[in-house]
N, C-alpha and C. Protein backbone atom coordinates (compact mmCIF):
# COMPACT_ATOMS: atom_id res chain seq x y z
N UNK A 1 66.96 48.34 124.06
CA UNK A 1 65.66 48.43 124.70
C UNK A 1 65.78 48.68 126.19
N UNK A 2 66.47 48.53 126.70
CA UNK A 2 66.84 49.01 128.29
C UNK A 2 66.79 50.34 128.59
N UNK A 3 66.60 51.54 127.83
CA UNK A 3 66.16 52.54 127.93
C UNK A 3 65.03 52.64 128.14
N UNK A 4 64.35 51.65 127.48
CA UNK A 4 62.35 52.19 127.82
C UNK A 4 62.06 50.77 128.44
N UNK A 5 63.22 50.29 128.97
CA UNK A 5 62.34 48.85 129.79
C UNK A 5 61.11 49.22 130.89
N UNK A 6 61.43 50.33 131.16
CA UNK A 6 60.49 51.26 132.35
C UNK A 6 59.51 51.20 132.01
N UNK A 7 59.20 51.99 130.78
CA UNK A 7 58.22 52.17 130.44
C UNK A 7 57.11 51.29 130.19
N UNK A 8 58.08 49.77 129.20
CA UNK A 8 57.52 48.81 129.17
C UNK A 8 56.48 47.68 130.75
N UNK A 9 57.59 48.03 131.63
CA UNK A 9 56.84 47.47 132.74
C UNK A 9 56.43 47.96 133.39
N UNK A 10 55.67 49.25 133.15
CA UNK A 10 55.28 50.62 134.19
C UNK A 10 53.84 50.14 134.21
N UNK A 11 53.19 49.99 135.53
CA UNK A 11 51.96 49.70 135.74
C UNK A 11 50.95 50.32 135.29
N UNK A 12 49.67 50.06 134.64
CA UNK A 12 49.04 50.82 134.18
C UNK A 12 47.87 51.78 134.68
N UNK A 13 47.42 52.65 134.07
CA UNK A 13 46.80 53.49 135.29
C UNK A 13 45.34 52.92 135.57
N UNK A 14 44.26 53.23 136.39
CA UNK A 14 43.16 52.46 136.55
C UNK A 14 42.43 51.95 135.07
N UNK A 15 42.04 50.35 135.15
CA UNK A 15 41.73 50.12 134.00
C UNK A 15 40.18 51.16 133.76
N UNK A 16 40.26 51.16 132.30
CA UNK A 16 39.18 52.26 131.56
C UNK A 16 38.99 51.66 130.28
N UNK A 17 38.03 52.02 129.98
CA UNK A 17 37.96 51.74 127.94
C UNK A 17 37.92 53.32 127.67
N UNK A 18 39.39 53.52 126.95
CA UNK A 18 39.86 54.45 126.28
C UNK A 18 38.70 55.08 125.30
N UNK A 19 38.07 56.42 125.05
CA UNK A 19 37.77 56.46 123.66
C UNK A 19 38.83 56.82 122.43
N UNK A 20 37.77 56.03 121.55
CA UNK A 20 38.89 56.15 119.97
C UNK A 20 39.18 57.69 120.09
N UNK A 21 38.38 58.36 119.76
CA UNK A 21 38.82 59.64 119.73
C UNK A 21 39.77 60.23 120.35
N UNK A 22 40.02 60.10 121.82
CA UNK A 22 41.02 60.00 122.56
C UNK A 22 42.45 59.47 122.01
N UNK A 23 42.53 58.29 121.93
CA UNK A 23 43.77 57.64 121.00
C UNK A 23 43.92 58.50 119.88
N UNK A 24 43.07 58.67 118.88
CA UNK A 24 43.32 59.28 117.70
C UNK A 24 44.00 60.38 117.85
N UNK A 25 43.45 61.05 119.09
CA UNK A 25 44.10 62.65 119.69
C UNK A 25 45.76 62.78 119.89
N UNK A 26 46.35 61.67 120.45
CA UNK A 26 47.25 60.91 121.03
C UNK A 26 48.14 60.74 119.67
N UNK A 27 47.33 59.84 118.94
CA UNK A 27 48.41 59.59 117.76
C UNK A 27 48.70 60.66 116.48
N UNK A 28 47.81 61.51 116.36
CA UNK A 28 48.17 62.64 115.79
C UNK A 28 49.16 63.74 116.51
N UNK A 29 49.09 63.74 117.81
CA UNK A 29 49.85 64.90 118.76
C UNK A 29 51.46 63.92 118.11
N UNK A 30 51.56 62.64 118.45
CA UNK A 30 52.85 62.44 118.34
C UNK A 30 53.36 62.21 116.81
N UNK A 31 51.97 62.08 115.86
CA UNK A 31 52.80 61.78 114.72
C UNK A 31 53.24 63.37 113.85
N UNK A 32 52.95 64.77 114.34
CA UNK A 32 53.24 65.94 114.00
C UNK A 32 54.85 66.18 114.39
N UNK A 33 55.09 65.39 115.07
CA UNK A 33 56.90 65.62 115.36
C UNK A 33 57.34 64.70 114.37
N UNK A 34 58.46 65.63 113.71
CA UNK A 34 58.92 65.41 112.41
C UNK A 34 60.00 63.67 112.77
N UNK A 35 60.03 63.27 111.79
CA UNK A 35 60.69 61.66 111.60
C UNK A 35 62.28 61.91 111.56
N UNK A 36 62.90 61.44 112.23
CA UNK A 36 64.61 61.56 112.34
C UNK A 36 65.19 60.27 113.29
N UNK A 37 65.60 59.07 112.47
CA UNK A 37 65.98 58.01 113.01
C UNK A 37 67.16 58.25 114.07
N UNK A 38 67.40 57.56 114.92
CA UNK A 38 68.18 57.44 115.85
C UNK A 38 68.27 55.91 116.10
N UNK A 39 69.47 55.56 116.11
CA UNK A 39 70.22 53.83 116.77
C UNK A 39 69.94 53.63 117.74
N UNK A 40 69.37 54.76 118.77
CA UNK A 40 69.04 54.29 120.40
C UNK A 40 67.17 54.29 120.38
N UNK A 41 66.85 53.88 121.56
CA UNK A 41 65.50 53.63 121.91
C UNK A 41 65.45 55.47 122.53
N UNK A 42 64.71 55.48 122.22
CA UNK A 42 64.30 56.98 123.13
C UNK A 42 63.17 56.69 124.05
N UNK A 43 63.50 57.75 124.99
CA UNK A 43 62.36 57.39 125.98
C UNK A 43 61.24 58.64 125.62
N UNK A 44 59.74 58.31 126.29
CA UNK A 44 58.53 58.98 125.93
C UNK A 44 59.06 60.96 126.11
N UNK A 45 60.07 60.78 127.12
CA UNK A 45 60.24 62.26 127.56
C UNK A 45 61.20 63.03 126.55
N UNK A 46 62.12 62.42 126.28
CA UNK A 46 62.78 62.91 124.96
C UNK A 46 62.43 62.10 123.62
N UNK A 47 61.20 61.97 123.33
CA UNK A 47 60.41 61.90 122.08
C UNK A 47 59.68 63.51 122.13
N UNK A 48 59.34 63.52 123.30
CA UNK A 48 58.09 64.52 123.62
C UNK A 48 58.73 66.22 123.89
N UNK A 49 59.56 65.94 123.88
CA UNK A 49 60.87 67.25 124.11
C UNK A 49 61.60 67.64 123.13
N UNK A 50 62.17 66.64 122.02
CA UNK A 50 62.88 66.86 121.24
C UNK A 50 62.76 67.20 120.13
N UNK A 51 63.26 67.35 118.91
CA UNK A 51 62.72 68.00 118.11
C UNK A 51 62.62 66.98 116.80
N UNK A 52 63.00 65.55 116.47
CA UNK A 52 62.49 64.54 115.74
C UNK A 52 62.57 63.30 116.73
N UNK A 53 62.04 62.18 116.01
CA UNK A 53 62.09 60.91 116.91
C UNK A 53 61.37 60.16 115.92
N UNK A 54 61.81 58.88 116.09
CA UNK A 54 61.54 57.66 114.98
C UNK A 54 60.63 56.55 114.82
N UNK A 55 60.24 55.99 114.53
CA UNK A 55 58.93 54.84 114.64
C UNK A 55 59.15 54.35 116.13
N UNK A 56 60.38 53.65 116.43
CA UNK A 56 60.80 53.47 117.94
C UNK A 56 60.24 54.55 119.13
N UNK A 57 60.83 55.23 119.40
CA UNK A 57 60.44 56.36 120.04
C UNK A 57 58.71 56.79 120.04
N UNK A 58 58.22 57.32 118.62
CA UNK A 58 57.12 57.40 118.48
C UNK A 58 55.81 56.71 119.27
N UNK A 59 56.27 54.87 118.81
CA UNK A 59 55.48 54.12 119.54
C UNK A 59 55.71 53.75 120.75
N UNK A 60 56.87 53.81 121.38
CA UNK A 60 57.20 53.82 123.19
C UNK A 60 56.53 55.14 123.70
N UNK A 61 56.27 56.09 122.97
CA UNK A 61 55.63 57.52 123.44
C UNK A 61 54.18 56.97 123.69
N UNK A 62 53.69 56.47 122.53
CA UNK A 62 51.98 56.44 122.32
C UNK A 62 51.56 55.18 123.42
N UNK A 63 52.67 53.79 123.45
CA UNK A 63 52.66 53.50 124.45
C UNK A 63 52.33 53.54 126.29
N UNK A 64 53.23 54.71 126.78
CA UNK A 64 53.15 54.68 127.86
C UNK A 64 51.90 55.83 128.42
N UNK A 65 51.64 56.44 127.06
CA UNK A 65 50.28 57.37 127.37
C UNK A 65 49.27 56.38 127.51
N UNK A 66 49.06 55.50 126.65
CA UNK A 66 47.82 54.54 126.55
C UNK A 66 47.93 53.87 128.21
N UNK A 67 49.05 53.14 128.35
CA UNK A 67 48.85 52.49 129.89
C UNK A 67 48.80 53.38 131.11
N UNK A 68 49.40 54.95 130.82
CA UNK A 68 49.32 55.77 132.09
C UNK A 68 47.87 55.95 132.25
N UNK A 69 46.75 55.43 130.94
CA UNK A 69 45.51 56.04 131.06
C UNK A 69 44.68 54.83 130.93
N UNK A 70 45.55 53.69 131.57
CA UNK A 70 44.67 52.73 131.85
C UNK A 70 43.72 51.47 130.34
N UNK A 71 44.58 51.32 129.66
CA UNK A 71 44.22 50.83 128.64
C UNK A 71 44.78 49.83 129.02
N UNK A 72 43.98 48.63 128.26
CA UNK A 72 44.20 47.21 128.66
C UNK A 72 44.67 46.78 127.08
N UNK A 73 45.48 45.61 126.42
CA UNK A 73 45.31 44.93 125.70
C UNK A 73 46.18 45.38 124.75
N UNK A 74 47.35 46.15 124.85
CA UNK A 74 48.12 47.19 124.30
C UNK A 74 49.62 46.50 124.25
N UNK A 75 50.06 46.06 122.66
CA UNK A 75 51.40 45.57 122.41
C UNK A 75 52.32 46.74 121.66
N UNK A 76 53.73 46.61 121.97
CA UNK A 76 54.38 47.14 121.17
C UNK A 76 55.02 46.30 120.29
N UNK A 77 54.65 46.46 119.08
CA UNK A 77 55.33 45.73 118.00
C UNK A 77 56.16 45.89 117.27
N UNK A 78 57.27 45.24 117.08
CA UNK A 78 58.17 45.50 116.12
C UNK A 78 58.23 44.19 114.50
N UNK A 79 58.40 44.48 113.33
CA UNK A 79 58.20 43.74 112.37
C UNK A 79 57.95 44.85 111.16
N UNK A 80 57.57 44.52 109.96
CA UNK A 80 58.00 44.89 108.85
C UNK A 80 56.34 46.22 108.78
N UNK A 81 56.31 47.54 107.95
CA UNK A 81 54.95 47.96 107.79
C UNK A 81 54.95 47.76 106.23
N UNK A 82 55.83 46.77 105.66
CA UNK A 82 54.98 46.28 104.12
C UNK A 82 56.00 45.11 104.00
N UNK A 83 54.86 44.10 103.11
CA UNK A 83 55.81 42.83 102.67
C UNK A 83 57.02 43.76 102.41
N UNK A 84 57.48 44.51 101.57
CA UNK A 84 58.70 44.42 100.62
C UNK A 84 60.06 45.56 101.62
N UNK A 85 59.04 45.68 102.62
CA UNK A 85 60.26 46.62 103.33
C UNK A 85 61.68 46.40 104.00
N UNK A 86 62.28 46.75 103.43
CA UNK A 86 64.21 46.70 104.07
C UNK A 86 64.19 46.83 105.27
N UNK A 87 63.48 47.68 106.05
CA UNK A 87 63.96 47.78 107.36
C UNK A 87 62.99 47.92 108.24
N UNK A 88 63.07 47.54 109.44
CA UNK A 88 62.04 46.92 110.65
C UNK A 88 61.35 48.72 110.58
N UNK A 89 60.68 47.99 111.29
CA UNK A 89 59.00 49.10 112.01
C UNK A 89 58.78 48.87 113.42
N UNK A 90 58.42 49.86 114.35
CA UNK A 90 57.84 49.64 115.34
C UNK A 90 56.36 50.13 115.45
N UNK A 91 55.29 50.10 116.29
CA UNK A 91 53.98 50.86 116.21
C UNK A 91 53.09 49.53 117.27
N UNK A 92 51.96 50.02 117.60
CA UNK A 92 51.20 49.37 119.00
C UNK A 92 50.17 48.26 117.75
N UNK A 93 49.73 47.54 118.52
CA UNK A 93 48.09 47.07 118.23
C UNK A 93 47.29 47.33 119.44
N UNK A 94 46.18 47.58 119.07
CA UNK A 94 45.67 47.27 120.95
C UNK A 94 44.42 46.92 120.50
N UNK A 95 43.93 45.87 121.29
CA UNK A 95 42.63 44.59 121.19
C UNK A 95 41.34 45.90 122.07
N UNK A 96 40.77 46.84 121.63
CA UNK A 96 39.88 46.85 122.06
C UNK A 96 38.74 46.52 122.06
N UNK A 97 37.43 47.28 123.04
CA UNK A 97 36.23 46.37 123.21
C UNK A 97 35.49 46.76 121.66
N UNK A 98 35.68 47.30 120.66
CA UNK A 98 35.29 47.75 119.57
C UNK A 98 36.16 46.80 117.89
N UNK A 99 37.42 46.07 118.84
CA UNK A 99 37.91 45.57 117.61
C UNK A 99 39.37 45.91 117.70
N UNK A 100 40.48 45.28 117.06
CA UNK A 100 41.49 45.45 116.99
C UNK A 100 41.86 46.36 116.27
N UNK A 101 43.07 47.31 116.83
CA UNK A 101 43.68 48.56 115.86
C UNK A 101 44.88 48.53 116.02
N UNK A 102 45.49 49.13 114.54
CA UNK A 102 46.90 48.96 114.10
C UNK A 102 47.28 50.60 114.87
N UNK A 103 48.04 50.79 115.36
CA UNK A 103 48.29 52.47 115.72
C UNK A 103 50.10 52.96 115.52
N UNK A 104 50.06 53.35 114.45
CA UNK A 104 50.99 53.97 114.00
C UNK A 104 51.25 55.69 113.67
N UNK A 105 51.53 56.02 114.76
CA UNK A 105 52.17 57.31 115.04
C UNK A 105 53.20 57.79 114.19
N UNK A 106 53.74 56.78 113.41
CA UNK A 106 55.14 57.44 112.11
C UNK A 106 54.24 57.98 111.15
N UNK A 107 53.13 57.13 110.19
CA UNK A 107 52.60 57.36 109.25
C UNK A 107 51.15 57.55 109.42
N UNK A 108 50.35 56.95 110.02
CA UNK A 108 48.98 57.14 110.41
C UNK A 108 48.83 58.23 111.45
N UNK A 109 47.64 59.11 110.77
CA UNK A 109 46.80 60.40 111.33
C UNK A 109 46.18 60.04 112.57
N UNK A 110 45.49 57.94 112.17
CA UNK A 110 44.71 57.47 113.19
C UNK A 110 44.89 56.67 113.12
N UNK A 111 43.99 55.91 114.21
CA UNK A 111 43.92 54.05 114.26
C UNK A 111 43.74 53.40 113.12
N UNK A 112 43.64 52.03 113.00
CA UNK A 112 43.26 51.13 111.68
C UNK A 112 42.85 50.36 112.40
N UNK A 113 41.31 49.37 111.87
CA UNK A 113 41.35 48.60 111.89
C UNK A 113 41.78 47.39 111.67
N UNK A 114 42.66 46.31 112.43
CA UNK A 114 43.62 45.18 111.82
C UNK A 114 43.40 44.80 110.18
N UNK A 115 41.63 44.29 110.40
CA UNK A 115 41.12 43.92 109.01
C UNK A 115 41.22 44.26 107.86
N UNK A 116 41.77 45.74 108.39
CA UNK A 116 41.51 46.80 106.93
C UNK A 116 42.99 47.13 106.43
N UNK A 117 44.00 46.53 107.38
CA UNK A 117 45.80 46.94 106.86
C UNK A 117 45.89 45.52 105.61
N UNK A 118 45.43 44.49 105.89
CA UNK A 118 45.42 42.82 105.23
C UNK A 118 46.64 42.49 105.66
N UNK A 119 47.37 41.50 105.17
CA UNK A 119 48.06 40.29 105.49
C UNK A 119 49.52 40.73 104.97
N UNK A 120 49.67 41.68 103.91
CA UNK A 120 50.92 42.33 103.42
C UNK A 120 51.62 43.32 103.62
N UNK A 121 50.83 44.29 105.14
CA UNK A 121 51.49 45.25 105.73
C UNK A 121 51.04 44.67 107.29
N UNK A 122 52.09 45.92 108.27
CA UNK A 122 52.28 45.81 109.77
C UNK A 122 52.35 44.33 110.27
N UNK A 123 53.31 43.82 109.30
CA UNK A 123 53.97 42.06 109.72
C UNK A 123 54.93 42.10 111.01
N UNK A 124 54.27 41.27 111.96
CA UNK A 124 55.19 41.22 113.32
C UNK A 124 55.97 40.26 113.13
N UNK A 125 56.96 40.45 114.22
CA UNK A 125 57.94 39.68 114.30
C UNK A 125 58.25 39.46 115.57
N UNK A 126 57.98 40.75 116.69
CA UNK A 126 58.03 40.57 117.89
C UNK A 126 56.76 41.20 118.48
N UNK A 127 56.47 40.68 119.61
CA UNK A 127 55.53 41.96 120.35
C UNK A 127 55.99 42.07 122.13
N UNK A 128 55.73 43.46 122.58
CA UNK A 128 55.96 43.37 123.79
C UNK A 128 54.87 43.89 124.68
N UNK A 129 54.13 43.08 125.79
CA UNK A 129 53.10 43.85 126.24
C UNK A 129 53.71 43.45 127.65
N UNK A 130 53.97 44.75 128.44
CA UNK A 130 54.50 44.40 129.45
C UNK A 130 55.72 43.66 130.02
N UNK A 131 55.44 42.78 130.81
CA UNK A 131 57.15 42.03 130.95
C UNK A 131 57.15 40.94 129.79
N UNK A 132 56.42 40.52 129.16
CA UNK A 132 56.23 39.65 128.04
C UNK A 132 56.35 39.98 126.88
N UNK A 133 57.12 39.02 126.49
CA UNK A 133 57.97 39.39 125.08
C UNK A 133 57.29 37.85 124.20
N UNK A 134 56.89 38.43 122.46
CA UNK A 134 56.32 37.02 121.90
C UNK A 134 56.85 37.15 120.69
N UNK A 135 56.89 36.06 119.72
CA UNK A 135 57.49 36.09 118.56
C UNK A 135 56.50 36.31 117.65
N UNK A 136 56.42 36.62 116.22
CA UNK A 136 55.15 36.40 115.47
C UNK A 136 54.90 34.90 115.47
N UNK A 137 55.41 33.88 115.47
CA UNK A 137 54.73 32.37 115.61
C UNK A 137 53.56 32.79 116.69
N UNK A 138 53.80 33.34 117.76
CA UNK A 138 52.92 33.06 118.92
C UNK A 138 51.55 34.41 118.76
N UNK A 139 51.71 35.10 117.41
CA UNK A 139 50.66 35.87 116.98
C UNK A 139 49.38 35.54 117.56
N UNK A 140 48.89 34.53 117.39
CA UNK A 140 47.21 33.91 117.72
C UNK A 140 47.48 34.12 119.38
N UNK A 141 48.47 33.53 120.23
CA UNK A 141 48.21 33.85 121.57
C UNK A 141 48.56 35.01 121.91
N UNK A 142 49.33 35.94 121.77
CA UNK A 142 49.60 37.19 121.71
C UNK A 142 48.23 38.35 121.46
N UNK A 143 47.83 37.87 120.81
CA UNK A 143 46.46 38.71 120.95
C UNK A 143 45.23 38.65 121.31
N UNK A 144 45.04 37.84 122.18
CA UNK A 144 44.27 37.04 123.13
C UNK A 144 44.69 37.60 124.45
N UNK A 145 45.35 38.18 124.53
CA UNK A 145 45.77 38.58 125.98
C UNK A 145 46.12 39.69 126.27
C-alpha cells in the first residue's frame, strides 16, 4: 500500500455533494478497462494508462477522483464481495447525503445502495478513509464519519 499512500492522504478538493450521475460516470469509465490482477497496488495514473488493472487499482482510481472532486464520506475497502469468496476484494462505500453506496468499479456498471447488496456480499474487513485505517469490528464507527 505505500504506492497509493498519496493518494490515500491527498487532500480533498473543495467540499461538494457529488451527483450520482457523476459517480456513475466515473465508475463505468473505470470499470471498461479490462480486469488483470497484479501483486502490487497501482497507482490512479497507471490504472488510467494501462491497459488492465484489478479491483485494487480500480478502486484507488475511483478513489482519488471522488476526493480530487471534493466528496466527503468516502472509504476504501478491502474484505470479501461474497460470503463464499477465496480471495479479498477491494471497492469504496461512500455515506452520501442520499444514502449509503457500495461502488465497485471491477463488477458494477453503478452505485448500490448498501441496503440492497444484504449482509452476504461486500464484507469488510478493513477500511481506509484518509490517514485512518479501521477494522470491520469498528464498522458502526467507520461509517459515521
Amino acid at each position: 500500500m505505500t504506492r497509493i499512500r498519496p493518494v490515500l492522504f491527498c487532500k480533498s478538493g473543495d467540499k461538494q455533494n457529488l451527483p450520482l450521475a457523476l459517480v456513475n460516470h466515473w465508475i463505468e469509465d473505470i470499470r471498461t478497462i479490462p480486469y488483470g490482477f497484479t501483486p502490487e497496488w497501482k497507482t490512479p495514473a497507471e490504472v488510467e494508462s494501462g491497459v488492465v488493472a484489478d479491483c485494487k487499482g480500480k478502486a484507488v482510481a475511483l478513489y482519488q477522483r471522488m476526493q480530487s472532486h471534493g466528496a466527503e464520506h468516502v472509504r476504501l475497502v478491502i474484505g470479501k464481495r461474497t460470503f463464499i469468496s477465496r480471495k479479498t476484494h477491494a471497492w469504496l462505500e461512500w455515506n452520501a447525503d442520499s444514502g449509503t453506496y457500495v461502488l465497485d468499479p471491477t463488477f458494477n456498471w453503478a452505485a448500490c445502495r448498501a441496503e440492497q447488496v444484504g449482509n452476504r456480499a461486500y464484507i469488510p474487513f478493513y477500511a481506509y478513509a484518509g490517514n485512518r485505517k479501521y477494522r470491520a469490528a469498528a464498522a458502526a464507527l467507520y461509517a459515521k464519519n
